[in-house]
Protein backbone atom coordinates (compact mmCIF):
# COMPACT_ATOMS: atom_id res chain seq x y z
CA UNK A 1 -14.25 -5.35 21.01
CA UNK A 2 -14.50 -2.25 18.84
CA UNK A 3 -11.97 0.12 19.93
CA UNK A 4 -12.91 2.70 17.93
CA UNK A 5 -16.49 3.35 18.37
CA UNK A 6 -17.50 6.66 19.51
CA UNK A 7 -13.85 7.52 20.39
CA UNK A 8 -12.98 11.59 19.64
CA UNK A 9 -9.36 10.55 19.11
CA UNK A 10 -9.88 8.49 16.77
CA UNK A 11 -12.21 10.50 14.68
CA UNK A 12 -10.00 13.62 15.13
CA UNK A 13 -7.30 11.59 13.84
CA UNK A 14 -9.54 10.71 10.32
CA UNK A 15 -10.39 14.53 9.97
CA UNK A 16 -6.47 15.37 10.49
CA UNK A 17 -5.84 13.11 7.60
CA UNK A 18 -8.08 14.36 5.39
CA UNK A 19 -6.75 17.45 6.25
CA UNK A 20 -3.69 17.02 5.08
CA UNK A 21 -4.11 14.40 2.43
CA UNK A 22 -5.70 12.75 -0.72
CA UNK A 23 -4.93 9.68 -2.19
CA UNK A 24 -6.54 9.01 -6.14
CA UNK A 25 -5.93 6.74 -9.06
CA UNK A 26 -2.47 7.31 -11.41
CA UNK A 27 -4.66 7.68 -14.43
CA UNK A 28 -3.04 10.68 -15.85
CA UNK A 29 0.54 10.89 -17.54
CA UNK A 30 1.30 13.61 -15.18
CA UNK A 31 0.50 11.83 -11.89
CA UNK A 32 2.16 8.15 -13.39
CA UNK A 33 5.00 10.02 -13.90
CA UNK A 34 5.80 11.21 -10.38
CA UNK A 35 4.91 8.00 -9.11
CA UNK A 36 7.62 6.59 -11.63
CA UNK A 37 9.89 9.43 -10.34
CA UNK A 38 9.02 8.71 -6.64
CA UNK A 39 9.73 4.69 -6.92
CA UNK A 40 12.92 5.42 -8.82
CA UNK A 41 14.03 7.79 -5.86
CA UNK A 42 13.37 5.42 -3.03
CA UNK A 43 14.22 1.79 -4.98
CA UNK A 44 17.53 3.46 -6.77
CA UNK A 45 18.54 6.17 -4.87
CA UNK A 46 17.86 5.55 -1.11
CA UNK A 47 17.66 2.00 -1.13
CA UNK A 48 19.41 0.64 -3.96
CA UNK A 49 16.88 -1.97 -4.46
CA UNK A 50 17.21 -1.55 -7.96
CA UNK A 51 20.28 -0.56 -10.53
CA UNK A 52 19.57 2.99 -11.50
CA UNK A 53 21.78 3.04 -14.75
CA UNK A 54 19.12 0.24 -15.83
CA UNK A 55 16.36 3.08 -15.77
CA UNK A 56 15.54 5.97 -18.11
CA UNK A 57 15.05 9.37 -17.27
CA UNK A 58 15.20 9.02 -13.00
CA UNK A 59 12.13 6.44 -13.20
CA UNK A 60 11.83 3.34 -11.92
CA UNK A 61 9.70 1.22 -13.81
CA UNK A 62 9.78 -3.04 -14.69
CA UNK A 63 8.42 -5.29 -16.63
CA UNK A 64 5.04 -6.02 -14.29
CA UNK A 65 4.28 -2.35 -15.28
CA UNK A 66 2.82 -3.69 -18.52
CA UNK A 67 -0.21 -4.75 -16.32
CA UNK A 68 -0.20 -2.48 -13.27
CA UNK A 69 -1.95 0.35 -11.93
CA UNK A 70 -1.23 2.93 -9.35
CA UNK A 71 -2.56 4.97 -6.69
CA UNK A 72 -0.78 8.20 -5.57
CA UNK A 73 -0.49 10.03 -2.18
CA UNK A 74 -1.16 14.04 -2.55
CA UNK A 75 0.54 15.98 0.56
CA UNK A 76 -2.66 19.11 0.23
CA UNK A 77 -0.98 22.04 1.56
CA UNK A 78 1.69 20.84 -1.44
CA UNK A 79 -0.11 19.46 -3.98
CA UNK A 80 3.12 17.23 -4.24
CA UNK A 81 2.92 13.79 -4.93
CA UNK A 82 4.61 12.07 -1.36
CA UNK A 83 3.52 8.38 -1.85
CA UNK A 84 2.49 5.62 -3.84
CA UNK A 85 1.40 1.96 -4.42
CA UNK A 86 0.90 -0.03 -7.53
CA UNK A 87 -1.57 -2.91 -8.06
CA UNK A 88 0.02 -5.81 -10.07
CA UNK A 89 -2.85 -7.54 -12.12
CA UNK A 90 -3.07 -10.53 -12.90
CA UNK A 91 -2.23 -11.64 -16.67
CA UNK A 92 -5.40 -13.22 -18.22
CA UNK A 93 -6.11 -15.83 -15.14
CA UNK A 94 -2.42 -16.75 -14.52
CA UNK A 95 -1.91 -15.73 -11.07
CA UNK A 96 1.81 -16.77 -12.24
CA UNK A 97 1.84 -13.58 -13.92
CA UNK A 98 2.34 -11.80 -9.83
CA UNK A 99 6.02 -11.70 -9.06
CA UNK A 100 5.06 -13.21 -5.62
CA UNK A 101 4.03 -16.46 -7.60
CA UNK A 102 7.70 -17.41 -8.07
CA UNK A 103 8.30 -17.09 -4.44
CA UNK A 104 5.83 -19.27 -3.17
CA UNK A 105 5.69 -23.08 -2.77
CA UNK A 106 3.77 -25.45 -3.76
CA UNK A 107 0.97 -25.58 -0.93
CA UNK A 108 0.87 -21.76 -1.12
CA UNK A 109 0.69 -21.44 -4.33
CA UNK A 110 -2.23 -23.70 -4.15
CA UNK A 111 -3.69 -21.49 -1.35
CA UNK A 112 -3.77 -18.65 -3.53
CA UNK A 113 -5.46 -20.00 -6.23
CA UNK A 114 -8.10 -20.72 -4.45
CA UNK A 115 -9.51 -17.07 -4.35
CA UNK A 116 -9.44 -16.76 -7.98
CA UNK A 117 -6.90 -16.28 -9.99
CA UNK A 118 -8.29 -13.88 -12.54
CA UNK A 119 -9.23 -11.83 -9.44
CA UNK A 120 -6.40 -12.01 -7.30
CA UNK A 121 -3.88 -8.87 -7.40
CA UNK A 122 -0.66 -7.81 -5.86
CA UNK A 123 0.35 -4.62 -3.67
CA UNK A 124 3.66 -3.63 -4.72
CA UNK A 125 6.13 -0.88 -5.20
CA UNK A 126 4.99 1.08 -1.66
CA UNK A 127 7.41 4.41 -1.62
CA UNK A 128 6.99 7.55 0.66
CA UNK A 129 8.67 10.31 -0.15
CA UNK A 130 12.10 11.03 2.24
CA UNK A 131 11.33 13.91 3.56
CA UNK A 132 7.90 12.46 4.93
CA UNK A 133 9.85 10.28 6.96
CA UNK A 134 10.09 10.26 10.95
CA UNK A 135 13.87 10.38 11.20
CA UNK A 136 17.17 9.44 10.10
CA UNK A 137 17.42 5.99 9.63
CA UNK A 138 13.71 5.00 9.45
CA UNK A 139 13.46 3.24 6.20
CA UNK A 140 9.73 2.84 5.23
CA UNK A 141 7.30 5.14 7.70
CA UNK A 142 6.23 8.20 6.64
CA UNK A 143 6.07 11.73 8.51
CA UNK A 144 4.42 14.93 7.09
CA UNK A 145 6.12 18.52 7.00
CA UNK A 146 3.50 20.55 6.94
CA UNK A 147 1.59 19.82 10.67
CA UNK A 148 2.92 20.70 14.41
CA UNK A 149 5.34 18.44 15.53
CA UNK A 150 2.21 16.71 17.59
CA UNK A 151 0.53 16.47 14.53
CA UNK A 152 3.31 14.56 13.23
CA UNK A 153 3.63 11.57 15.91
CA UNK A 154 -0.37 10.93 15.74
CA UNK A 155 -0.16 11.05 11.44
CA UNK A 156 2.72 8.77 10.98
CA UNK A 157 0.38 5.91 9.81
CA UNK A 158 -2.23 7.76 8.22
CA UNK A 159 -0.08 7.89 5.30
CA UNK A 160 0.13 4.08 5.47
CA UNK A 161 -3.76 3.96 5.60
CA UNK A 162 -3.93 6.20 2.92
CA UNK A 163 -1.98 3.83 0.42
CA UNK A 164 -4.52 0.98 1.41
CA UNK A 165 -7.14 3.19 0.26
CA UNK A 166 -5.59 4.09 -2.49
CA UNK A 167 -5.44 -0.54 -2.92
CA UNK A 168 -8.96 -0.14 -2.29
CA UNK A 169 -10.05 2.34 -4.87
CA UNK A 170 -7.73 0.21 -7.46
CA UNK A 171 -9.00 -3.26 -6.44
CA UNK A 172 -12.52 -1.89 -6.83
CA UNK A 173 -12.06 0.01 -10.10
CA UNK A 174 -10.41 -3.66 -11.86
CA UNK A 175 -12.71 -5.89 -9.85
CA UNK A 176 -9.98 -7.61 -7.47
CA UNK A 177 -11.68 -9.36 -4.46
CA UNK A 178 -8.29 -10.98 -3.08
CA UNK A 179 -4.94 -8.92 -2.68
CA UNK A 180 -1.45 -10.26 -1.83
CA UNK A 181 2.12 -8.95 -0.99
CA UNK A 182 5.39 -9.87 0.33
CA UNK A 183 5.15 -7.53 3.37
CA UNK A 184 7.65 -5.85 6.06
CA UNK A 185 6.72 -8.11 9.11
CA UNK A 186 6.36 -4.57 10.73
CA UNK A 187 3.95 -3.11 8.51
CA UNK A 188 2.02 -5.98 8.72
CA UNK A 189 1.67 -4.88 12.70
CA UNK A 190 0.82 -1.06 11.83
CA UNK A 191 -1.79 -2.64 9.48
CA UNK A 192 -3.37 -5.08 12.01
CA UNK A 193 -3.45 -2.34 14.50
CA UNK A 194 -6.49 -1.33 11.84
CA UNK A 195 -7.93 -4.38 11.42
CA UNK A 196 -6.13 -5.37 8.52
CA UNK A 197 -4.94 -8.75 8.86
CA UNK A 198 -3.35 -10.42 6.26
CA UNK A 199 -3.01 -14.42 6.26
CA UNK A 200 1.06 -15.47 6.14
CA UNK A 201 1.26 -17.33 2.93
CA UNK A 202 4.33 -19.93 4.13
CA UNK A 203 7.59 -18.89 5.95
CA UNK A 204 9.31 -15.39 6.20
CA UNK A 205 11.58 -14.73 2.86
CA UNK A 206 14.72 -12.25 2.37
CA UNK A 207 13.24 -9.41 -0.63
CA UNK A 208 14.95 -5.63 0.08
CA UNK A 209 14.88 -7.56 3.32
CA UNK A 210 12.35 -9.64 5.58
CA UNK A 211 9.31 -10.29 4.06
CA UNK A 212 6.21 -12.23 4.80
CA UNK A 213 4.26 -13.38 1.94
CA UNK A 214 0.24 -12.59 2.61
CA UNK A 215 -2.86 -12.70 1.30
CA UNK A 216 -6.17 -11.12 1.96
CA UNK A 217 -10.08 -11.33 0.74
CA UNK A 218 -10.81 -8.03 0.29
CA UNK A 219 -14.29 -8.68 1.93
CA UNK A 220 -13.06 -10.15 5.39
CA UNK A 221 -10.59 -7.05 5.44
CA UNK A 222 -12.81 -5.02 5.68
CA UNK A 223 -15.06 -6.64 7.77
CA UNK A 224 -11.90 -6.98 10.32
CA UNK A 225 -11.32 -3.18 10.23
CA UNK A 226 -14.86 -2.80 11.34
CA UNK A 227 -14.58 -5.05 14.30
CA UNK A 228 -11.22 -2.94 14.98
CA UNK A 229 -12.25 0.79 14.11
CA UNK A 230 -15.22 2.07 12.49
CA UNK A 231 -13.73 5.25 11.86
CA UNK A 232 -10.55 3.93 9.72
CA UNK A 233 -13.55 1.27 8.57
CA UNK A 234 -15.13 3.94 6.60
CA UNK A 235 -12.35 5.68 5.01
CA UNK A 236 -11.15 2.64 3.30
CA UNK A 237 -14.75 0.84 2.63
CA UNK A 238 -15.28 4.30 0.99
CA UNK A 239 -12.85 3.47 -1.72
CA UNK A 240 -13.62 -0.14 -2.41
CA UNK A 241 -17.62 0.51 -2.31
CA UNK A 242 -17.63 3.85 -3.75
């Protein structure tokens, strides 16, 4: 059943968010840089994911950066950079080359092969900035400033979305057609609430936390969203079929 069709609350929703935000491509120093600063603020500051005397200059960066790419959330009434996502390539085809390959087993590691390895990429490094966040204590949703405080509750994960479109637009642009993660078991609900579902690659695994590794054809995600919501269906088939 598509519970989005012709539904005004829904489609009010996608205009709010494209009110308020953008989401493009890291592909100037300017914008890699506050993505940099962004991850090094929520991995080494907030979190403490990550050692921040290891880092140079407040940014968080690691070895997969060699063969990454980003996507940036732009708050418009800002212009400030409030979120971001990198896509982990893969290295030549060794899908070994994606940090989730070392946490895998055998028969999921087979699994994943199977799409491809020279076209199978990894979402990583999701970071919203603090001060988009609901409340105190809420680690990884976002929240917007700028809107009513009505505004607020019905955007929370529009900025989510907007990060998968931002996967979208960098999947397309380097030819992915399979994406993976090791994914908050509750983001993996806000995303299926879209249509996104992932497949669970093997058990739940402790990284910054519970995690569930996933995979998904890039195709049949979409194709789920449009069963779900043609509205959301849109904004992120936009990006991957420009």
């Amino acid at each position: 059943m598509n519970t989005g069709v012709g539904s005004p609350s829904e489609a009010d929703l996608s205009a709010l968010y494209h009110r308020h935000f953008i989401v493009v491509p890291a592909d100037t120093p300017e914008l890699l840089d506050a993505a940099h600063a962004l991850r090094y603020q929520v991995y080494c500051v907030e979190h403490q994911f990550e050692d921040p005397a290891l880092q140079e200059g407040k940014r968080e960066r690691d070895r997969y950066d060699a063969h990454a790419v980003h996507a940036v959330l732009i708050s418009k009434p800002s212009g400030n950079v409030v979120g971001c996502v990198r896509l982990i390539l893969p290295r030549g085809d060794a899908s070994s080359s994606l940090p989730l390959w070392s946490l895998l087993g055998a028969t999921e590691r087979a699994r994943l092969d199977m799409f491809g390895r020279d076209r199978t990429a990894e979402i990583s490094r999701y970071a919203i900035a603090k001060m988009y966040r609901r409340r105190e204590g809420e680690s990884w949703y976002p929240d917007v400033g700028e809107p009513s405080a009505h505004e607020l509750r019905r955007l929370v994960p529009h900025m989510s979305l907007g990060l998968l479109q931002g996967v979208g637009q960098l999947a397309a642009r380097h030819h992915m057609g399979t994406i993976c993660a090791a994914m908050a078991p509750s983001l993996m609900r806000l995303l299926e609430r879209f249509g996104l579902v992932f497949e669970r690659l093997g058990p739940l695994i402790d990284l910054h936390g519970t995690r569930q590794p996933c995979l998904g054809e890039c195709e049949q995600l979409l194709a789920g969203m449009a069963e779900r919501n043609e509205d959301y269906h849109r904004l992120v088939a936009k990006a991957y079929h420009p």
